[in-house]
Protein backbone atom coordinates (compact mmCIF):
# COMPACT_ATOMS: atom_id res chain seq x y z
CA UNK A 1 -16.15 88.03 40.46
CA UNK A 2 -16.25 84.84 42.18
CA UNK A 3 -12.75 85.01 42.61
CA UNK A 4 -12.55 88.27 44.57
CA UNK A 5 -15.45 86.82 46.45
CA UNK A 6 -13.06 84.07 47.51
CA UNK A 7 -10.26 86.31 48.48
CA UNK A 8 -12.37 88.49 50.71
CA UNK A 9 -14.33 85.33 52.70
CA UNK A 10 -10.95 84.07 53.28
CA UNK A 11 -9.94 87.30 55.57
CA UNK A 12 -10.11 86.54 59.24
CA UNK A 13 -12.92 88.32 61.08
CA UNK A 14 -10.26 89.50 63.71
CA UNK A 15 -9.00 91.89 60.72
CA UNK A 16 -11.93 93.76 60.50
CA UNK A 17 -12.47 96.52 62.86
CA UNK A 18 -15.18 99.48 63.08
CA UNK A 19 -13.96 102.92 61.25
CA UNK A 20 -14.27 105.77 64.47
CA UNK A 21 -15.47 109.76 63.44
CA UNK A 22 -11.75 110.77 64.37
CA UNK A 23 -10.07 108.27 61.62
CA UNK A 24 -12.08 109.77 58.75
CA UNK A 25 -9.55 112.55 56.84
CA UNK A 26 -10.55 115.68 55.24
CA UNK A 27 -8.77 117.88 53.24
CA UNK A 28 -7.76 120.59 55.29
CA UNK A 29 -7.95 124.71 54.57
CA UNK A 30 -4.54 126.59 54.07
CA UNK A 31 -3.90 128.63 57.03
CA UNK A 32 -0.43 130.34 55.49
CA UNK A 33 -0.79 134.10 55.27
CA UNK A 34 0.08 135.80 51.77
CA UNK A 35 3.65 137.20 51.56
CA UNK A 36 4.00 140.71 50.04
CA UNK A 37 6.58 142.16 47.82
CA UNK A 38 8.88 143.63 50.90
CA UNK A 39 8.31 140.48 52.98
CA UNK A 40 9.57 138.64 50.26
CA UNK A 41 12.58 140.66 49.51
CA UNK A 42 13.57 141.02 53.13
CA UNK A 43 13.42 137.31 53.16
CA UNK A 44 15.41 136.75 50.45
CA UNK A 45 18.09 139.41 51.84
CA UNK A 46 18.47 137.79 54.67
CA UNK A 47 19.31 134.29 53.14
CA UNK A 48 22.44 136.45 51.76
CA UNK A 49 24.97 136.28 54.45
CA UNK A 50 27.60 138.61 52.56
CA UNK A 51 25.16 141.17 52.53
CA UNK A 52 23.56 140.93 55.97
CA UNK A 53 27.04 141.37 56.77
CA UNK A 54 27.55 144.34 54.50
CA UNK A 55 24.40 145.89 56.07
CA UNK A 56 25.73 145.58 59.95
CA UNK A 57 28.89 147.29 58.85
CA UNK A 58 27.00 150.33 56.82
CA UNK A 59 24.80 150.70 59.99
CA UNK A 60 28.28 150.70 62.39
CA UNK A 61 29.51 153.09 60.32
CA UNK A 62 26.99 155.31 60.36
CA UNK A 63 25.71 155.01 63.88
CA UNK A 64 29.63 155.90 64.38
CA UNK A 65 29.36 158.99 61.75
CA UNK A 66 26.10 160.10 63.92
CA UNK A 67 26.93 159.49 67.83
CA UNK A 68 30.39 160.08 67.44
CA UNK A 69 30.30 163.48 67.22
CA UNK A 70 28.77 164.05 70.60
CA UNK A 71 31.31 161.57 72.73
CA UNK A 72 34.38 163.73 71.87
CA UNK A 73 34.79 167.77 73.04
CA UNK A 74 37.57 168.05 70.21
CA UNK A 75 35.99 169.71 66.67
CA UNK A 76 37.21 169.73 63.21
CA UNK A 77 38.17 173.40 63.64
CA UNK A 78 40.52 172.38 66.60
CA UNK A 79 43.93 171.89 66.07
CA UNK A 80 47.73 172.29 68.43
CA UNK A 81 51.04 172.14 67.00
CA UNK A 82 52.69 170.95 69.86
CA UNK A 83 50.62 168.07 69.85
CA UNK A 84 51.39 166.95 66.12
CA UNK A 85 51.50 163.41 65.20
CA UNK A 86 50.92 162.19 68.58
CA UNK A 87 49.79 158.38 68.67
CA UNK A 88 46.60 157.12 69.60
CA UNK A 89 45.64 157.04 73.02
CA UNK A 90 42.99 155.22 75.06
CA UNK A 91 42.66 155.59 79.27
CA UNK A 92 42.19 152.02 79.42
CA UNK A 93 45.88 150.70 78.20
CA UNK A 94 47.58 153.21 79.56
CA UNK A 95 48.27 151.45 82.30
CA UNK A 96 47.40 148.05 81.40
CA UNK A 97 51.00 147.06 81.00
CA UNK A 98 50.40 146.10 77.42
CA UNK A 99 52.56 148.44 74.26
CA UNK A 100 49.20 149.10 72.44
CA UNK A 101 47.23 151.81 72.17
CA UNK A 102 49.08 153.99 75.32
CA UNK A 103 49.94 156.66 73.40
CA UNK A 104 53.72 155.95 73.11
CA UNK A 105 55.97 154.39 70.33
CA UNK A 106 58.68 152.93 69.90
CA UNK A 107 61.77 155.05 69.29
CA UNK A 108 65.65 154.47 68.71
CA UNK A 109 67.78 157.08 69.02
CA UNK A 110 71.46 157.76 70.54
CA UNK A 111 73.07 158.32 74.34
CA UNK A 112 72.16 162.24 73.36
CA UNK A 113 68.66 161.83 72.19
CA UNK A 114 68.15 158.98 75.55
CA UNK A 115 69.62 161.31 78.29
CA UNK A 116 67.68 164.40 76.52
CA UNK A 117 64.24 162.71 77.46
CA UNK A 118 65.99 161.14 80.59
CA UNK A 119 66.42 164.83 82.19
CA UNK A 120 62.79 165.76 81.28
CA UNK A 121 61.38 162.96 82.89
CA UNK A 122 63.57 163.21 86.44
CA UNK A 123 62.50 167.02 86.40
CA UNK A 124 58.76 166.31 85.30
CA UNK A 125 57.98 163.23 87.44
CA UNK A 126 56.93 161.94 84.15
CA UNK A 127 57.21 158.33 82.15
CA UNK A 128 58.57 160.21 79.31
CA UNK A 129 60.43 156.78 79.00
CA UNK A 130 57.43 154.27 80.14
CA UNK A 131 58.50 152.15 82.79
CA UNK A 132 61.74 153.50 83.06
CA UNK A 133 62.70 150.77 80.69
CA UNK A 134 65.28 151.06 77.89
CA UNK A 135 67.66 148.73 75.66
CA UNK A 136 71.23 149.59 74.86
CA UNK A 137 72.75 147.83 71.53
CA UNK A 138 76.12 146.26 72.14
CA UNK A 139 78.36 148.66 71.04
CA UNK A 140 76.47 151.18 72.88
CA UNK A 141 75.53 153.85 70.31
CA UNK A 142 71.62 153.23 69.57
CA UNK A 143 69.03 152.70 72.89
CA UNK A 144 65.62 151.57 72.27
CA UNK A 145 62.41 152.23 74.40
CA UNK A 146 58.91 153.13 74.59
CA UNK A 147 58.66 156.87 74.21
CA UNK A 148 55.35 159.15 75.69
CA UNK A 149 54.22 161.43 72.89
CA UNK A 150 52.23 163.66 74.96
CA UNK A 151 54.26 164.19 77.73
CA UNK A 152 57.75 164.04 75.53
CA UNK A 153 56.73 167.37 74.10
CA UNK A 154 57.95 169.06 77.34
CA UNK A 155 58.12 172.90 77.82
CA UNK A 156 58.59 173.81 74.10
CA UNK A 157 60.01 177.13 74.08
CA UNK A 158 59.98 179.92 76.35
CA UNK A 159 57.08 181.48 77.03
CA UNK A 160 55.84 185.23 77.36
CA UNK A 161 52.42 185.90 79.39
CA UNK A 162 51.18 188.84 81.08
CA UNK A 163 51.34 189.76 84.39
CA UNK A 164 47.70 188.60 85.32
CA UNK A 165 48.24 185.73 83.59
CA UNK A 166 51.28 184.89 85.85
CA UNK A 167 49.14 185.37 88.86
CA UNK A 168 46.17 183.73 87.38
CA UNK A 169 48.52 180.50 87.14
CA UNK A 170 50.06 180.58 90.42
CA UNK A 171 47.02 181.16 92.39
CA UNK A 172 45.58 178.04 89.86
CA UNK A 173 48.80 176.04 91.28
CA UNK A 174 47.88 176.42 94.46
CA UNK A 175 44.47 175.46 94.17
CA UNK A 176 45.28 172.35 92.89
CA UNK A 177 48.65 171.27 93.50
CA UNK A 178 49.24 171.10 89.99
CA UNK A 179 52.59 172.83 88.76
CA UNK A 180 52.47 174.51 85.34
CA UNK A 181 55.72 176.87 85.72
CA UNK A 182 59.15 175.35 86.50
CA UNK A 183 62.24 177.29 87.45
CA UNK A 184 64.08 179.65 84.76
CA UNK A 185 67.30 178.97 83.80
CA UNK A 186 70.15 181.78 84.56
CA UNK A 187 69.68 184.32 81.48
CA UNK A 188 73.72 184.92 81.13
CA UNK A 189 73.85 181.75 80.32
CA UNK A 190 71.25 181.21 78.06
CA UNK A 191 72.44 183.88 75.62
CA UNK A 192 75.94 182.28 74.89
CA UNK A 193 73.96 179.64 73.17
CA UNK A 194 73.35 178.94 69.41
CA UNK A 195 69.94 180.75 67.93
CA UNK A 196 68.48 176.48 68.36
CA UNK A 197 68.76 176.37 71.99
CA UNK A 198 68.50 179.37 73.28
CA UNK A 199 64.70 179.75 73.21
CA UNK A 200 64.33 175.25 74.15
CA UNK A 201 62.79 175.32 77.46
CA UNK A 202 64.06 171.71 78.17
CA UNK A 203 67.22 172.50 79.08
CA UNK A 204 67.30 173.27 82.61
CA UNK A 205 70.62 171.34 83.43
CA UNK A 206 74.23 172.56 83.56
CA UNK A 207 75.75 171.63 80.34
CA UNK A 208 79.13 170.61 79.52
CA UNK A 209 79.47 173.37 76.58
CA UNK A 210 76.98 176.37 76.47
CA UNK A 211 77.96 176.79 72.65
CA UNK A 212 78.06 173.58 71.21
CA UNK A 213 75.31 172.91 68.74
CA UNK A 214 74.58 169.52 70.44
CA UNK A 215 73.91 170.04 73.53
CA UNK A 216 75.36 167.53 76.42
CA UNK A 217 74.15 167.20 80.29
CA UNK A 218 76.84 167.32 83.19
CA UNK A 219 76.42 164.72 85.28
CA UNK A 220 77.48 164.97 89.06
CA UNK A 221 79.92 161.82 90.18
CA UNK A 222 76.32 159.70 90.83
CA UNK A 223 75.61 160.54 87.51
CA UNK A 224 72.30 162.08 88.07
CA UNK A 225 71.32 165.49 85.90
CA UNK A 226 72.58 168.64 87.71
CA UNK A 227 69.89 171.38 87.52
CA UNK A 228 70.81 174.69 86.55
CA UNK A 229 68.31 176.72 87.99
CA UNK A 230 67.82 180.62 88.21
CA UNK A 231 67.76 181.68 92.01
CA UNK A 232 67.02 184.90 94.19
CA UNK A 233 68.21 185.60 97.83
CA UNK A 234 65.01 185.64 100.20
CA UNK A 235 63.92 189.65 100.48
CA UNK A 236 66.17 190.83 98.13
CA UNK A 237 64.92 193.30 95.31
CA UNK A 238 65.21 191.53 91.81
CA UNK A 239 63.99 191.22 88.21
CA UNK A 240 62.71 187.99 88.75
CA UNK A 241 58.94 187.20 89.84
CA UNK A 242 59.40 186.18 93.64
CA UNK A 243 55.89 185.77 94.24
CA UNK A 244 55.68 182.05 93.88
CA UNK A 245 57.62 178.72 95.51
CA UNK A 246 57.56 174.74 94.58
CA UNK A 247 57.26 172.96 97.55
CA UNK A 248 57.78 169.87 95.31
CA UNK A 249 61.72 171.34 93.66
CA UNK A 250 62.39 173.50 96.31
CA UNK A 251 60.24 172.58 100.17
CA UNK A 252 58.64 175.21 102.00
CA UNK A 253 61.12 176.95 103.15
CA UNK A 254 63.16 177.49 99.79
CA UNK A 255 66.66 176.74 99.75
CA UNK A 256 69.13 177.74 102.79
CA UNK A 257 73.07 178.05 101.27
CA UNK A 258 75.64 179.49 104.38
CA UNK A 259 73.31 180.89 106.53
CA UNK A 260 71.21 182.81 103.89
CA UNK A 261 67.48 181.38 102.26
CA UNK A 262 67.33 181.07 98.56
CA UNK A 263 64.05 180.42 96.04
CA UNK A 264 64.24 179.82 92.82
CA UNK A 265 63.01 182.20 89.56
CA UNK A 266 59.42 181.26 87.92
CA UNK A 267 59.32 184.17 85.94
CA UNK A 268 61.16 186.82 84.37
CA UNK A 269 60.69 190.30 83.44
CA UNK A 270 60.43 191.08 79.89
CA UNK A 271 59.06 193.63 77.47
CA UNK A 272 55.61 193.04 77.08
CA UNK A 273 55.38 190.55 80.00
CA UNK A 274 56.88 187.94 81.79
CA UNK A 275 58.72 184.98 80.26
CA UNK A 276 58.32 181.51 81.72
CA UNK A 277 59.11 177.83 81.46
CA UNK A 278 55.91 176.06 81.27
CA UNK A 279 55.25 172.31 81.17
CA UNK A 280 53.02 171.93 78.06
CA UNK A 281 50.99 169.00 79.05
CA UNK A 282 50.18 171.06 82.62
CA UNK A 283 49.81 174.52 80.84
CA UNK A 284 47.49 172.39 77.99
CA UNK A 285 45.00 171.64 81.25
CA UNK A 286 45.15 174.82 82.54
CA UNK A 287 43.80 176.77 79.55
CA UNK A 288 41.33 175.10 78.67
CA UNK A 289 39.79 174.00 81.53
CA UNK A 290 40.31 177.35 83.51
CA UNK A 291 40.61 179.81 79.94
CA UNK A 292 38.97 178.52 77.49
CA UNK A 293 36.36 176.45 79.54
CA UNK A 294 35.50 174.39 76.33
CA UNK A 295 34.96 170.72 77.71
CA UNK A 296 38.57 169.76 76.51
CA UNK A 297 40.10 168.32 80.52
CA UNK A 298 43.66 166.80 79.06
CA UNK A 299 45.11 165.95 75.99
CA UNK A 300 44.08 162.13 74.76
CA UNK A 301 43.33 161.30 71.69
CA UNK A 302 42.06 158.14 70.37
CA UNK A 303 42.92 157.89 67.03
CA UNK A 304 45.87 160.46 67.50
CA UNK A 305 46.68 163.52 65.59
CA UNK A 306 47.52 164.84 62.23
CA UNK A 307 50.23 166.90 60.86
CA UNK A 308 48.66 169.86 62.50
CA UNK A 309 47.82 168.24 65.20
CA UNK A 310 44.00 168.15 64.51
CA UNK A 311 42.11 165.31 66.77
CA UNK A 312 41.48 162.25 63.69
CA UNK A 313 38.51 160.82 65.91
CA UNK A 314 36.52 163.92 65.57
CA UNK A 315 37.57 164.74 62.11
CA UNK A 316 36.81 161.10 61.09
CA UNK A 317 33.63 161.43 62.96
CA UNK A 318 32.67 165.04 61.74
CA UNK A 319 33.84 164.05 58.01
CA UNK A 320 31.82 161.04 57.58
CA UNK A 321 28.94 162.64 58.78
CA UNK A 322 28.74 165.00 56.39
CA UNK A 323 29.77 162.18 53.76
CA UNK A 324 26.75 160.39 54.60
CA UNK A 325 24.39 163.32 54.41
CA UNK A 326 25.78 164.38 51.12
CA UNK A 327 26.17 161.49 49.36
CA UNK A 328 22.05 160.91 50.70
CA UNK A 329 21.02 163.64 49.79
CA UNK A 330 22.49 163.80 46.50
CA UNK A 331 21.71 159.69 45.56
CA UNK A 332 17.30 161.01 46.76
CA UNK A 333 17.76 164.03 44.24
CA UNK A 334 19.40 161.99 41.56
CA UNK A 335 16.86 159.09 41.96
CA UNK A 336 13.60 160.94 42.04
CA UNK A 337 14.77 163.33 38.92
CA UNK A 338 16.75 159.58 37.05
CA UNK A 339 13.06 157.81 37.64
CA UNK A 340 10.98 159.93 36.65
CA UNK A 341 13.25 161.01 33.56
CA UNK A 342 14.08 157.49 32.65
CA UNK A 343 10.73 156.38 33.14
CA UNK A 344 8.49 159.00 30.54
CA UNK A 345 11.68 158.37 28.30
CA UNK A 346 11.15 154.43 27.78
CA UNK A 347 7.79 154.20 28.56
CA UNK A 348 6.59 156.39 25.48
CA UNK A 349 9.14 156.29 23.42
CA UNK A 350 9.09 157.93 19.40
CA UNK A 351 10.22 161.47 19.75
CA UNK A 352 9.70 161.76 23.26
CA UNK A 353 12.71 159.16 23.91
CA UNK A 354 15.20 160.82 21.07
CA UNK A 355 14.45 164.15 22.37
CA UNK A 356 14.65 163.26 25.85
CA UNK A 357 17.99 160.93 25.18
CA UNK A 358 20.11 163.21 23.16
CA UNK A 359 19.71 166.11 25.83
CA UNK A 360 20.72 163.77 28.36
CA UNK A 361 23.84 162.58 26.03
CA UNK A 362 24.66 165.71 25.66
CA UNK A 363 24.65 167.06 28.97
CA UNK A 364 25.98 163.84 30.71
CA UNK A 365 29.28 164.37 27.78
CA UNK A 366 30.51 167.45 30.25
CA UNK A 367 33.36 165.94 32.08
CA UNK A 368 32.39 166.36 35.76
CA UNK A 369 35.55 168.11 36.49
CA UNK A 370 35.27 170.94 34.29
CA UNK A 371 31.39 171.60 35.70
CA UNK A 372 33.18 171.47 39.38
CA UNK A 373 35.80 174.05 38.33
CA UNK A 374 33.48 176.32 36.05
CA UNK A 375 31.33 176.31 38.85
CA UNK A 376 33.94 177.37 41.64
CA UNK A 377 35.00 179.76 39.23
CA UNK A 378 31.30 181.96 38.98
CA UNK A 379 30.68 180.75 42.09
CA UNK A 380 33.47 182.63 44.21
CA UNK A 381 33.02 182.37 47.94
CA UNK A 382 30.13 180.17 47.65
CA UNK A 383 30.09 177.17 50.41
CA UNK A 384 32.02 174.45 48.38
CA UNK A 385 29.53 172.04 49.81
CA UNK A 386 26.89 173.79 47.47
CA UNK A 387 29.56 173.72 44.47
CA UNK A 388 29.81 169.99 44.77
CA UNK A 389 26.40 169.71 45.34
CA UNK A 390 25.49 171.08 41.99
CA UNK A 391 28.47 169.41 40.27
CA UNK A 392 27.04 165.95 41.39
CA UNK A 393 23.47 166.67 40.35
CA UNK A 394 23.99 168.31 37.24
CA UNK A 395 25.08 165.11 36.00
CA UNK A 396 24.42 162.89 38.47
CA UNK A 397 20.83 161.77 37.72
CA UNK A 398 21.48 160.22 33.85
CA UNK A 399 22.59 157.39 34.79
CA UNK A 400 19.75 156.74 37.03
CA UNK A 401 17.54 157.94 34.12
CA UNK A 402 19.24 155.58 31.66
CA UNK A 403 18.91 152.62 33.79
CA UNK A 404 15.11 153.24 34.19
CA UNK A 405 14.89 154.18 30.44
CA UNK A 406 16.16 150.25 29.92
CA UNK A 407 13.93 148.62 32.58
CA UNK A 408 10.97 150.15 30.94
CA UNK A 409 12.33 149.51 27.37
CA UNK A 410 12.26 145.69 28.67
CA UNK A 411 8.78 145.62 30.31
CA UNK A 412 6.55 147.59 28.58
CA UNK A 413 5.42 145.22 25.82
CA UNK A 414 5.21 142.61 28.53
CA UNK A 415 1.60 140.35 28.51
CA UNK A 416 0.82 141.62 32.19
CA UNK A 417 1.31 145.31 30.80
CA UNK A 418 -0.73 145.10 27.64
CA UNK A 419 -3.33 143.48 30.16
CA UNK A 420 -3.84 146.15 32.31
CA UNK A 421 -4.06 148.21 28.97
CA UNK A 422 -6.85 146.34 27.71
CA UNK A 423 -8.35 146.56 31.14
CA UNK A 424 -8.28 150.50 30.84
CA UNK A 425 -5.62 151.09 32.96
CA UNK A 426 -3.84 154.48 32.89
CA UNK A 427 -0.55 155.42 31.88
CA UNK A 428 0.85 156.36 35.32
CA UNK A 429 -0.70 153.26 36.84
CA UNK A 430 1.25 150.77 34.34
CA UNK A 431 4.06 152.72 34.89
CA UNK A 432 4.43 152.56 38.40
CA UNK A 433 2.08 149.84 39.38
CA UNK A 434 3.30 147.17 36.85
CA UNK A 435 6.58 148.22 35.46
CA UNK A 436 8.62 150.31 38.11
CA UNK A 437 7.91 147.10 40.76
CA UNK A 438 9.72 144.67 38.34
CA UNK A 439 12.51 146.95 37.83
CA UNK A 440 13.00 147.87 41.31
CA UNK A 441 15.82 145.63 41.48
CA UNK A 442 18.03 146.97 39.53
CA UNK A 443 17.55 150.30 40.08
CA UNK A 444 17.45 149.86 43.87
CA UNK A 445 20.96 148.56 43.30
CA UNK A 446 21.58 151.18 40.90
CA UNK A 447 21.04 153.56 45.00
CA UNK A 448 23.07 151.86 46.88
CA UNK A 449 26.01 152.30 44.84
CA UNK A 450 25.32 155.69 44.24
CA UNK A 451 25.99 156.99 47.93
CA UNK A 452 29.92 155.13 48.10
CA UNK A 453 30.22 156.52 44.44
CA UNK A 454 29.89 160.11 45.49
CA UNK A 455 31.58 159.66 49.20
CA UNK A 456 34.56 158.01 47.20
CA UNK A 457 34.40 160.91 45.06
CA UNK A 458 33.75 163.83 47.37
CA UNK A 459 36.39 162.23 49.31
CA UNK A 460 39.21 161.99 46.11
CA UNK A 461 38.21 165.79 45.28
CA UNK A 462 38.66 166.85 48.73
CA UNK A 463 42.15 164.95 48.59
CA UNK A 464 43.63 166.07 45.68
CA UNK A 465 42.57 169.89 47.09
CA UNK A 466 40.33 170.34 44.15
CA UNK A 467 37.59 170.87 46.97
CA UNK A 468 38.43 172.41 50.30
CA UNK A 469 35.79 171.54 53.19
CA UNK A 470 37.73 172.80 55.92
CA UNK A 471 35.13 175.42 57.25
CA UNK A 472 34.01 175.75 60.52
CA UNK A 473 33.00 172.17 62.20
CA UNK A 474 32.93 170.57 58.76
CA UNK A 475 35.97 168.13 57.07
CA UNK A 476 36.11 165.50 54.70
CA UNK A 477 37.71 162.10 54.84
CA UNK A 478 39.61 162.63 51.80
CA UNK A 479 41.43 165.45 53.87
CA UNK A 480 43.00 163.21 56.24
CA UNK A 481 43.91 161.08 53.97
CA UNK A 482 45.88 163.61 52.37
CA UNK A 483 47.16 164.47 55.74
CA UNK A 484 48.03 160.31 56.35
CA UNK A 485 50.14 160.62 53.11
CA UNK A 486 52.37 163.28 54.64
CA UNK A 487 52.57 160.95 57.48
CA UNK A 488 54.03 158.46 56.21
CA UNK A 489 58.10 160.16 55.72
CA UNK A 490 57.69 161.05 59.73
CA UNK A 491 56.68 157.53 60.83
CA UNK A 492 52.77 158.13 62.12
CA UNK A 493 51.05 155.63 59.85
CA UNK A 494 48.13 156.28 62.55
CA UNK A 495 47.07 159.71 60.29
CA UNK A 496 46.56 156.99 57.03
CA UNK A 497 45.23 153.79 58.91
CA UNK A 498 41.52 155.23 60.30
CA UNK A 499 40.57 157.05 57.43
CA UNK A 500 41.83 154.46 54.70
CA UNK A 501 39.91 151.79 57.45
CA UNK A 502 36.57 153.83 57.25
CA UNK A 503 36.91 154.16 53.38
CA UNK A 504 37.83 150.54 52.48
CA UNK A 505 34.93 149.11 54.81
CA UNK A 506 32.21 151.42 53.45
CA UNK A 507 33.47 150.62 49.64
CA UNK A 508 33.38 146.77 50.41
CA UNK A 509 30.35 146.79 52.98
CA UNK A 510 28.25 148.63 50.48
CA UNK A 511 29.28 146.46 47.45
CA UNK A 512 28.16 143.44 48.96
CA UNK A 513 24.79 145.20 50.69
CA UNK A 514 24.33 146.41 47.30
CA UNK A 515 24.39 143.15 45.29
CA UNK A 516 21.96 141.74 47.99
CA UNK A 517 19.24 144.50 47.48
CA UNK A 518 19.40 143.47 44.11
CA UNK A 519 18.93 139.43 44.16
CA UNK A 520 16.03 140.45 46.70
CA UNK A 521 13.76 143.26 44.82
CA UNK A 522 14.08 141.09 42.03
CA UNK A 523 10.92 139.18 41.58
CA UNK A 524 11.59 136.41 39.32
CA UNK A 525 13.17 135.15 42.60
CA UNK A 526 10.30 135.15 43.92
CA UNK A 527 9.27 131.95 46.05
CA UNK A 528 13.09 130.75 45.56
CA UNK A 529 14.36 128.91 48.29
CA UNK A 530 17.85 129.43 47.59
């Protein structure tokens, strides 16, 4: 005692100072706020990169499966032969000056194939060739260039309209200074060629032999294509349909030859009408803006064209659409009928559960691809949206129901559950209150890889033809995939690359949301920082 006496004299005075209100601590009260269940989870979820990322992508995809629709005029049910396999096209590289995404490609072909596309371009006005730029090899055989798909389909063949529409065209020419008819080529000369190229509008030159099967230009000594057009003397009766002029091929005035005024033909006389040469990309604008009136103002499409020359943007767009709403809808049934199922199943158990889990066994032993054909078969010409609909649920919803059934198995004879028992809680509170919450996880997960499961397989049914969605403004995926397979032997690997895109990046996206939903509904991660 003395000693610690001693030890506090000997502090200085100077040491000691007067304790202040302020200086004296307190414990203080915790102000944090408690976190619920969801909070949690979504705070977990969003410590998962992978899946955050997975999410974004699902919800791109599916804003692009709901606006989509509604930025294009083109439908599923649309589709133009002519236009087949044309490559994607968007208005802002056109003329950027950069190969990608103009709707051209790249083609080699010989001095035949080169001057073929050469004359249709100096009679269009058209870059059938862009830029006017070409490459010749060095022995001269192969030439290289960036071909136009949409205007390199030309006139096609020979066309036969009526009479009104004749002067429904002209009149539409001269509105707008846009020319859809070109001159006819002389008739007598046309039918001394082969079957092939007697009906191909594109020729309109002078040709070096009228019965070859490969047809060569004749060049004049500046080596420039020598049209071979059909003409009429000014006031003379004729065959031909006079009624119309190109100031553009011909001037005002027509053509004046030793004193006497010529114009050329735009039309001939046929049974059943009058047969034309028609620009395809012109007449294309002209029919539906001024015919058909159905919001369609030129051919461009941005993810190009199929086989049949369907537009893949709105089929993509219209197809996952409906892959989202089916797969939904299908994934809600099949969870509400799985839970509740599952749930009664392992909850009570005894007789219940064997009763309950051999009918399940049984009907879950049907091979899904004998249900989808039975069905079709009693069916008939029942919407095979319906068919698949079934075909999905009938078995769909036991392996929802068996993953419940195990979650409940493993909870049920928890301490917390025979708790609430001895509390007096009810059946249907412990099961949903206390059980269902813990296995959430799990069969939250178990959801989200339901909807790619039946989009992957509504989409491999609709591509091996089992299923056939192609009604009205409906399509599937799967379809153009089908359609990108053909593809492939004619060089447009355009028809494969969007669809096969959309379906990797909703298998992958969902995978990794999925995995996240379940790390985050699962509670035992609760509080984890990690």
């Amino acid at each position: 005692m003395s000693t610690t006496m001693n030890k506090y004299e000997n502090i200085p005075a100077e040491k000691f100072q007067f304790a202040k209100r302020t200086d004296l601590s307190h414990d203080k009260k915790l102000d944090t706020k408690p976190v619920s269940y969801f909070q949690g989870a979504f705070r977990r979820f969003s410590k998962n990169k992978g899946a955050v990322v997975g999410g974004v992508v699902i919800m791109v995809l599916v804003l692009f499966a709901i606006i989509a629709p509604f930025f294009t005029p083109f439908r599923p049910a649309y589709y133009d032969m002519l236009y087949a396999y044309v490559t994607p096209r968007n208005e802002l590289f056109v003329n950027s000056g950069i190969n990608f995404w103009d709707g051209c490609k790249n083609k080699d072909t010989n001095y035949l194939g080169y001057m073929k596309d050469y004359a249709l371009a100096s009679e269009t006005g058209r870059e059938i060739i862009k830029n006017g730029e070409y490459t010749v090899s060095e022995d001269g055989k192969n030439y290289s260039y960036r071909y136009d798909t949409y205007y390199g389909v030309g006139f096609g063949k020979y066309k036969i309209i009526s009479l009104e529409e004749f002067n429904a065209i002209q009149q539409y020419q001269n509105e707008t200074g846009r020319q859809v008819l070109y001159p006819m080529v002389p008739f007598s000369e046309r039918k001394d060629m082969l079957e092939k190229n007697k009906y191909d509008a594109n020729i309109y030159y002078k040709v070096e032999n009228v019965k070859a099967s490969t047809i060569r230009p004749k060049l004049n000594q500046k080596g420039e294509i020598v049209p071979n057009y059909w003409r009429y003397e000014a006031g003379s009766p004729s065959a031909l349909m006079p009624e119309y002029n190109s100031i553009r091929i011909e001037g005002e005035n027509g053509i004046t030859e030793g004193g006497k005024q010529y114009f050329y033909a735009y039309g001939r006389k046929v049974d059943g009408g009058i047969e034309v040469r028609t620009e395809y990309y012109e007449y294309y604008i002209y029919q539906h803006t001024q015919v058909l009136k159905d919001g369609i103002e030129e051919p461009s499409f941005l993810f190009g064209t199929t086989d049949t020359g369907k537009d893949i943007f709105a089929c993509l767009a219209y197809g996952a659409r409906f892959s989202f709403v089916f797969a939904t809808v299908v994934a809600a049934v099949n969870f509400i009928v799985g839970v509740i199922w599952g749930s009664i199943s392992g909850y009570f158990g005894g007789k219940i559960d064997l009763f309950m889990e051999r009918f399940a066994e049984i009907l879950g032993s049907v091979p899904t691809m004998i249900v989808i054909t039975l069905l079709k078969y009693h069916m008939g010409s029942a919407s095979q949206a319906l068919v698949l609909f079934i075909a999905f649920f009938a078995t769909g919803w036991i392996g929802m129901a068996g993953r419940t059934r195990m979650q409940f198995y493993r909870f049920k004879n928890q301490e917390y559950v025979l708790a609430a028992r001895t509390l007096g809680a009810s059946d249907s509170r412990i099961m949903f209150k206390h059980i269902f919450p813990n296995g959430l996880g799990t069969i939250v997960t178990s959801v989200a890889l339901v909807i790619p499961s039946m989009i992957y397989s509504e989409t491999s049914l609709s591509y091996l033809g089992i299923i056939n969605l192609e009604a009205g403004n409906t399509t599937s995926v799967g379809t153009l995939i089908a359609a990108g397979q053909k593809s492939i032997m004619a060089n447009a690997g355009h028809v494969a690359f969007f669809p096969c895109m959309f379906l990797v990046l909703l298998m992958l996206s969902f995978n990794l949301f999925g995995n996240g939903l379940r790390d985050a509904f699962n509670p035992s991660l609760r509080g984890s920082e990690d």
